[in-house]
Protein backbone atom coordinates (compact mmCIF):
# COMPACT_ATOMS: atom_id res chain seq x y z
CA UNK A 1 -8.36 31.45 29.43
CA UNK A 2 -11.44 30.50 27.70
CA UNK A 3 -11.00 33.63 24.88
CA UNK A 4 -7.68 32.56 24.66
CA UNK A 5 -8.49 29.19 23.65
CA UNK A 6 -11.59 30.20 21.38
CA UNK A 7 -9.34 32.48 19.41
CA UNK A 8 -6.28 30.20 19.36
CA UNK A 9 -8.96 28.06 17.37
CA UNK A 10 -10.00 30.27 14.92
CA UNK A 11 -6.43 31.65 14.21
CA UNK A 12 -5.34 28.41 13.54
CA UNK A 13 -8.25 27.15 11.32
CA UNK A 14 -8.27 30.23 9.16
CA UNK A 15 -4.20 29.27 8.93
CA UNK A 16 -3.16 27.38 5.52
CA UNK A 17 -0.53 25.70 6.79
CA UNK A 18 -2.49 24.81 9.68
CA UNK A 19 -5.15 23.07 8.20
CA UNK A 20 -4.08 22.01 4.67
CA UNK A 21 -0.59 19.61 5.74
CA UNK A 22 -2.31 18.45 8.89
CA UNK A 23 -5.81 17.65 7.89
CA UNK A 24 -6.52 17.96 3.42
CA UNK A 25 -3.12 16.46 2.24
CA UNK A 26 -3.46 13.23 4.41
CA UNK A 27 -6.98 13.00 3.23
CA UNK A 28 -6.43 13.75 -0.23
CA UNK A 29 -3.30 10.88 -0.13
CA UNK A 30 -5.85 8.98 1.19
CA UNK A 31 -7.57 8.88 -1.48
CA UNK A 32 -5.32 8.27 -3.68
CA UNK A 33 -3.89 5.55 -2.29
CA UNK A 34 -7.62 4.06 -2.27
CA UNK A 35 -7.77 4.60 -6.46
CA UNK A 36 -4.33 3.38 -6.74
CA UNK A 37 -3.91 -0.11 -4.88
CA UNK A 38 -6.46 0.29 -2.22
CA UNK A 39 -8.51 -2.81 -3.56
CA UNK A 40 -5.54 -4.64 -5.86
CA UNK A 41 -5.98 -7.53 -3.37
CA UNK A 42 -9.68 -7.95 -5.08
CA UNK A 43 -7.94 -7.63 -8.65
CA UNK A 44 -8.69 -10.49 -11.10
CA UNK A 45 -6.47 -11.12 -14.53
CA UNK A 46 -7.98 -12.61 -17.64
CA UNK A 47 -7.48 -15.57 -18.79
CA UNK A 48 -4.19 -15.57 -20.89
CA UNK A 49 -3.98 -17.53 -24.70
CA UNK A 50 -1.68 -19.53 -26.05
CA UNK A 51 -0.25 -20.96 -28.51
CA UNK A 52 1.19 -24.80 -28.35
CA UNK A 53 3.01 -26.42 -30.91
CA UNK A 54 4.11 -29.82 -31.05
CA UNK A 55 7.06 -30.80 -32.15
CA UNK A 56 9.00 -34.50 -32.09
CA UNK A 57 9.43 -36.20 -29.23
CA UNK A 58 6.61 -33.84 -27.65
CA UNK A 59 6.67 -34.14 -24.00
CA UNK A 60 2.97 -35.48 -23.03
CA UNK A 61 3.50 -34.62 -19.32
CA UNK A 62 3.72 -30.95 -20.00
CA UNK A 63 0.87 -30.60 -22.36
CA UNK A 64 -1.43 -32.64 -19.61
CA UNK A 65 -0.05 -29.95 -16.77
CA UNK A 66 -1.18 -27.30 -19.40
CA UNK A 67 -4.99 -28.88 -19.88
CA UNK A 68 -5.30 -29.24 -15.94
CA UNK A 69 -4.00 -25.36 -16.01
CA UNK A 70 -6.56 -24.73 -18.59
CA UNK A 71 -9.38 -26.47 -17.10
CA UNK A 72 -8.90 -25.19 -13.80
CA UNK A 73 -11.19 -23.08 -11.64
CA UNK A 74 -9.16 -19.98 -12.28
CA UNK A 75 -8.73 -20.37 -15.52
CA UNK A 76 -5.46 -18.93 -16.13
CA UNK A 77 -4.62 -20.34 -19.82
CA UNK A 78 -6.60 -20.63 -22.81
CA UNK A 79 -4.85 -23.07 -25.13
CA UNK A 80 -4.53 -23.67 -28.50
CA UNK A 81 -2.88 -26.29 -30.60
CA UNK A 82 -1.50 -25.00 -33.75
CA UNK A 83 1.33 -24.92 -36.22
CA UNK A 84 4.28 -23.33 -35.96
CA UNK A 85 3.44 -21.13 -38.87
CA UNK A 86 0.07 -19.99 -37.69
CA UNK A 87 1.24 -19.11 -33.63
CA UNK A 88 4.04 -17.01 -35.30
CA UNK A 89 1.09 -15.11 -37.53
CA UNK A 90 -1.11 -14.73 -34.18
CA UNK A 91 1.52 -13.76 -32.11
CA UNK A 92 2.27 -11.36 -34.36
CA UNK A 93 -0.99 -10.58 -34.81
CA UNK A 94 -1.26 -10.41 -30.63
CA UNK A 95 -3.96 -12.91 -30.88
CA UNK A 96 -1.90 -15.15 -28.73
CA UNK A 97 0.69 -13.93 -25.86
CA UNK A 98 3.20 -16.15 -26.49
CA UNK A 99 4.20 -20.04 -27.99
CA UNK A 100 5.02 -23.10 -26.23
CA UNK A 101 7.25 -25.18 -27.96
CA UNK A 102 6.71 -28.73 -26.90
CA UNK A 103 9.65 -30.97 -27.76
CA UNK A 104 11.74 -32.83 -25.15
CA UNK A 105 12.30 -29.86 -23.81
CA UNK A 106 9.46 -27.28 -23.68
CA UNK A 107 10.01 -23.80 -24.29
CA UNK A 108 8.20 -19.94 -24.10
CA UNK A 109 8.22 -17.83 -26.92
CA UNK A 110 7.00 -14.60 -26.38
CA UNK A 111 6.89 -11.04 -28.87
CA UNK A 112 7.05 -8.50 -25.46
CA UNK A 113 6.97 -8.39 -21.63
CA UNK A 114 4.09 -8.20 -19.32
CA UNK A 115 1.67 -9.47 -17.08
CA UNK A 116 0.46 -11.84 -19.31
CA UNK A 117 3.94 -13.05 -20.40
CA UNK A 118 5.62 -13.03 -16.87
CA UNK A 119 2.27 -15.42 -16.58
CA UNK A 120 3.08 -17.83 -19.21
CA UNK A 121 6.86 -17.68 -17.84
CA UNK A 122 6.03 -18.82 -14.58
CA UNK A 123 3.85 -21.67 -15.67
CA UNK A 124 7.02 -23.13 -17.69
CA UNK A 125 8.91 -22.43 -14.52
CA UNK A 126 6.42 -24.21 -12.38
CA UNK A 127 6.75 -27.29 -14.38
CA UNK A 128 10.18 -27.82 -14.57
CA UNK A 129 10.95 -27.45 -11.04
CA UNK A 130 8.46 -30.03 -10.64
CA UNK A 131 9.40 -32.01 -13.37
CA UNK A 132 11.89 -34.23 -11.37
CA UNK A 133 8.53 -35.28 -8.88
CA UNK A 134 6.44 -36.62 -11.95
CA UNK A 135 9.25 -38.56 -13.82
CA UNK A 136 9.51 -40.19 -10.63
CA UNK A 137 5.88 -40.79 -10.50
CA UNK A 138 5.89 -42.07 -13.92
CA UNK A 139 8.84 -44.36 -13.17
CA UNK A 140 6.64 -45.83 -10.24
CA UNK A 141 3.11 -45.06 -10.90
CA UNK A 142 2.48 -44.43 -14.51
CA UNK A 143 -0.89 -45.25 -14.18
CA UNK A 144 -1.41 -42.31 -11.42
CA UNK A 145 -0.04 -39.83 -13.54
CA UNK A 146 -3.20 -37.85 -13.73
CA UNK A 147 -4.65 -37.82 -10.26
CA UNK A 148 -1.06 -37.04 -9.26
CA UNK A 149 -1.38 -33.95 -11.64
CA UNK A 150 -4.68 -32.81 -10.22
CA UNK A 151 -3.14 -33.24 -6.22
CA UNK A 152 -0.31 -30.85 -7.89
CA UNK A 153 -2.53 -28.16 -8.96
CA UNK A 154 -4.13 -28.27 -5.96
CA UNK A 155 -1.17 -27.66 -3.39
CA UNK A 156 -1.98 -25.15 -0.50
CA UNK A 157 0.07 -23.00 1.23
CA UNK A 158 0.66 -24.16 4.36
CA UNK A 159 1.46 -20.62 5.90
CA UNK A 160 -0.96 -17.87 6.74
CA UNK A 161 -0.33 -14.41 7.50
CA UNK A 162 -2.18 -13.54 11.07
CA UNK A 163 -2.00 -10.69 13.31
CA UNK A 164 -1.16 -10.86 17.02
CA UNK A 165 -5.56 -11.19 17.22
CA UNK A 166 -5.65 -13.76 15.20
CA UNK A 167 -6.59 -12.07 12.29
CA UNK A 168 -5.96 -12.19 8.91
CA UNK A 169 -3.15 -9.30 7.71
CA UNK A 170 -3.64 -7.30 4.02
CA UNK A 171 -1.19 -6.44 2.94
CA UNK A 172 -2.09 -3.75 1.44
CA UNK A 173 -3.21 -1.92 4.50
CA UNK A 174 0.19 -1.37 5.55
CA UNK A 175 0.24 1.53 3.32
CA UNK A 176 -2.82 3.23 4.88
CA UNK A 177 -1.31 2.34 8.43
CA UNK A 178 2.08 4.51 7.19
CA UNK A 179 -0.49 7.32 6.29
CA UNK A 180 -2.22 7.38 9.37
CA UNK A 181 1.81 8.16 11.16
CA UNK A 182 2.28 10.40 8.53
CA UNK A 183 -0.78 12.27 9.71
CA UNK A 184 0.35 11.91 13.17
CA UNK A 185 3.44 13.88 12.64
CA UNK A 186 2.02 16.04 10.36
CA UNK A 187 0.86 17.76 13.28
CA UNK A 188 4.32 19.46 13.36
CA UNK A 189 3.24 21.80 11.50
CA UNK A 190 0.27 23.40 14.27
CA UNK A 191 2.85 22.70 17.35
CA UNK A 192 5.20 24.80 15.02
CA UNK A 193 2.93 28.13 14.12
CA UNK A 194 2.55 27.83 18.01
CA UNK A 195 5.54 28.17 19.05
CA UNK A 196 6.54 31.14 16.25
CA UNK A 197 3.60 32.80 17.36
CA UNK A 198 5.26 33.44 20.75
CA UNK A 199 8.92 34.73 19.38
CA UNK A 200 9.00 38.41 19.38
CA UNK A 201 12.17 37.98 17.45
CA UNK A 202 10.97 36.12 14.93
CA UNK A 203 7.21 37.64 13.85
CA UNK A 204 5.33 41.04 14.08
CA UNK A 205 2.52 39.40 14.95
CA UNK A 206 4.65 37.77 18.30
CA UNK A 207 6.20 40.66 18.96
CA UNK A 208 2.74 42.26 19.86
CA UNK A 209 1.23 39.30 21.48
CA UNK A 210 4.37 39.26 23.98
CA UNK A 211 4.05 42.73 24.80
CA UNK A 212 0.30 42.31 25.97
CA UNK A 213 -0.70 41.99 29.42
CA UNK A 214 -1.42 38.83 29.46
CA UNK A 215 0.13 36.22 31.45
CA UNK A 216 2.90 34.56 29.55
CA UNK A 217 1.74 31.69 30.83
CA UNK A 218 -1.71 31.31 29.94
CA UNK A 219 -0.47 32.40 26.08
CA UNK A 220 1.77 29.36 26.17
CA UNK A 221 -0.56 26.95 27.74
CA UNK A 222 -3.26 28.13 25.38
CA UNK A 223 -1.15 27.48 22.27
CA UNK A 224 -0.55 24.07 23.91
CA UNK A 225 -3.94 22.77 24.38
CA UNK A 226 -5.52 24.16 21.03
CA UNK A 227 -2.67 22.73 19.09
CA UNK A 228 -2.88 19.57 20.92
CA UNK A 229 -6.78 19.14 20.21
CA UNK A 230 -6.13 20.17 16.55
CA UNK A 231 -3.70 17.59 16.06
CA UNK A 232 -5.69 15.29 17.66
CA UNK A 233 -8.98 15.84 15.71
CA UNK A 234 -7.17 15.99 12.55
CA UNK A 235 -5.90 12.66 12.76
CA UNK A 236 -9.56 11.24 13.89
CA UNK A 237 -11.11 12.43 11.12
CA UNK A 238 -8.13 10.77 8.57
CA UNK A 239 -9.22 7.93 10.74
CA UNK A 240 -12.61 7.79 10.43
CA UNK A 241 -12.38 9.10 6.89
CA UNK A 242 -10.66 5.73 5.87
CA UNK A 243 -12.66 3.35 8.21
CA UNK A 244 -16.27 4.96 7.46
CA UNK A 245 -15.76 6.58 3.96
CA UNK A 246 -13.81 4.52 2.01
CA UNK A 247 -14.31 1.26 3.34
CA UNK A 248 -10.98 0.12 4.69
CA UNK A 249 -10.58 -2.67 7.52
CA UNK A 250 -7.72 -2.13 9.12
CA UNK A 251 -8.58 -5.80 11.74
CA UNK A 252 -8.20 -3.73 14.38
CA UNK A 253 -10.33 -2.34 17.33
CA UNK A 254 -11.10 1.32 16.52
CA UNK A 255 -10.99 2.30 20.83
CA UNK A 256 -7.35 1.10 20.83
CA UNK A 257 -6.04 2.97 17.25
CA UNK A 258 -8.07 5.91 18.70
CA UNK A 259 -5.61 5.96 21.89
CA UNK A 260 -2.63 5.09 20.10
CA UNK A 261 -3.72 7.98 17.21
CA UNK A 262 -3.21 10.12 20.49
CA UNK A 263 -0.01 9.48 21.49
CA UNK A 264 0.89 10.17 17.72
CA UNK A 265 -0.55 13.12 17.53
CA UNK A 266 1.17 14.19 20.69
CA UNK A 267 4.74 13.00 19.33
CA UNK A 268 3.99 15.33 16.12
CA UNK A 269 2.84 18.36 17.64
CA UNK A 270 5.33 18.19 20.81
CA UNK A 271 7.72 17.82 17.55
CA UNK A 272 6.60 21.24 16.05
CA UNK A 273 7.11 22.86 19.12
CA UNK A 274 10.39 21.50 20.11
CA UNK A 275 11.70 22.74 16.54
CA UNK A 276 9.66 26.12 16.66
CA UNK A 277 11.27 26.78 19.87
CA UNK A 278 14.89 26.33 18.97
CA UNK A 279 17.11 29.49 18.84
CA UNK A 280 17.01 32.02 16.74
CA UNK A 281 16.92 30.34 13.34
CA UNK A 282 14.78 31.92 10.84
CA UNK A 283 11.48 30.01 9.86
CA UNK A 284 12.40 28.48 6.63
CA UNK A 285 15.59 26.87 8.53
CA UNK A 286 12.96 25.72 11.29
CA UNK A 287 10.39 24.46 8.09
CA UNK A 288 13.65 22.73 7.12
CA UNK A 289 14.45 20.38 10.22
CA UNK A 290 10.88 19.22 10.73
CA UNK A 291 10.74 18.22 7.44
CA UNK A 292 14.42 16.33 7.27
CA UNK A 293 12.93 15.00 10.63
């Protein structure tokens, strides 16, 4: 049982299939996940100019919300008061990413779309759906106008994302979590060259296993454990690969995502086989279901 198990190994390590789906493309995705959005959480914008010009009747509430914008910590908006005639020339000129007209009504001008303009479109938006709140405190409290401003800008959320631990969710992690399934199942593809490898109507290389004298039972069992371990250590090492290599937190305790990386494993291998073993279907039809599946 032993030889059977040592060669089942090798067979299925010197196997493309075997080892590139299961093991390399999860790890390679991995990766590229990481590069693409794996720290966009950490991601910081520069600050974004722009142009004001006032016009009659300029509304002095706005222009104060933009200089507590401007003078905030995060320093989202660099503003600059100009003519009309010179914040057309620098916005043409992309010195500037857009205008604000400031009559009785302010308005956005801007010469494309982007970060930087869907920036300067939700600062206009902010303001007038807050507008009605500082009329009213001007109506009642002119002389609190400013504070009232500043305890504005400085609104919290009061909702936090936590995990059944208590912990604080990425978001962003979700993705990584989806890869470590799609490793899981990717183990399909071992429980699948297992069970091909013992159809003598489907492969040469079956047909003369199945006509050894070996117990038919001890060539199934063997396929069964090696293919189980495979699929198992393939996902551990996506696993650790993501935890220990790049960096990743996934807020969870690595003992329990090790246990529940088993059962995974298990599902997608148990999967392979299940297909593998279904009639007499050729092995592109079987390739096929698993991967509709």
């Amino acid at each position: 049982m032993l030889h059977l198990l040592k060669y089942n190994v090798k067979v299925k390590l010197k196997n493309f299939g075997m080892t590139f789906w299961p093991l390399a493309f999860p790890l390679i995705l991995g990766t590229l996940f990481y590069f693409a959005f794996g720290n966009i959480s950490d991601a910081d914008f520069q600050t974004v100019p722009v142009a004001v010009v006032e016009e009659a009747h300029a509304d002095q509430v706005f222009l104060a919300f933009l200089d507590q914008i401007e003078g905030g910590e995060d320093k989202l908006l660099s503003v600059e008061k100009m003519t009309d005639e010179q914040a057309q020339d620098k916005l043409e000129a992309k010195k500037v990413s857009g205008i604000y007209y400031v009559g009785t009504e302010p308005s956005l001008t801007v010469a494309s779309s982007g970060i930087e303009e869907s920036i300067l479109q939700s600062v206009l938006s902010s303001y007038e759906n807050t507008r009605s709140t500082v009329r009213n405190m001007l109506k009642t409290h002119p002389e609190g106008i400013f504070d009232g401003l500043r305890a504005m800008m400085k609104q919290q959320n009061g909702v936090q994302e936590l995990s059944l631990g208590g912990r604080t969710i990425d978001g962003n992690v979700q993705f990584f979590y989806a890869l470590i399934a799609m490793g899981c199942l990717y183990g399909c593809f071992i429980g699948f060259g297992a069970a091909i490898s013992l159809q003598a109507n489907l492969t040469a290389l079956a047909a003369r296993r199945c006509v050894t004298p070996t117990h038919k039972l001890k060539l199934v069992l063997s396929e069964q454990i090696v293919s189980f371990f495979l699929g198992y250590v393939d996902v551990v090492i996506l696993l650790l690969y993501l935890r220990y290599v790049l960096k990743l937190d996934f807020q969870g305790q690595m003992g329990r995502m090790l246990v529940i990386c088993f059962l995974g494993s298990l599902i997608g291998v148990s999967m392979g086989i299940f297909v593998g073993s279904l009639g007499k279907m050729k092995e592109g039809v079987k390739i096929g279901i698993i991967l509709g599946i």
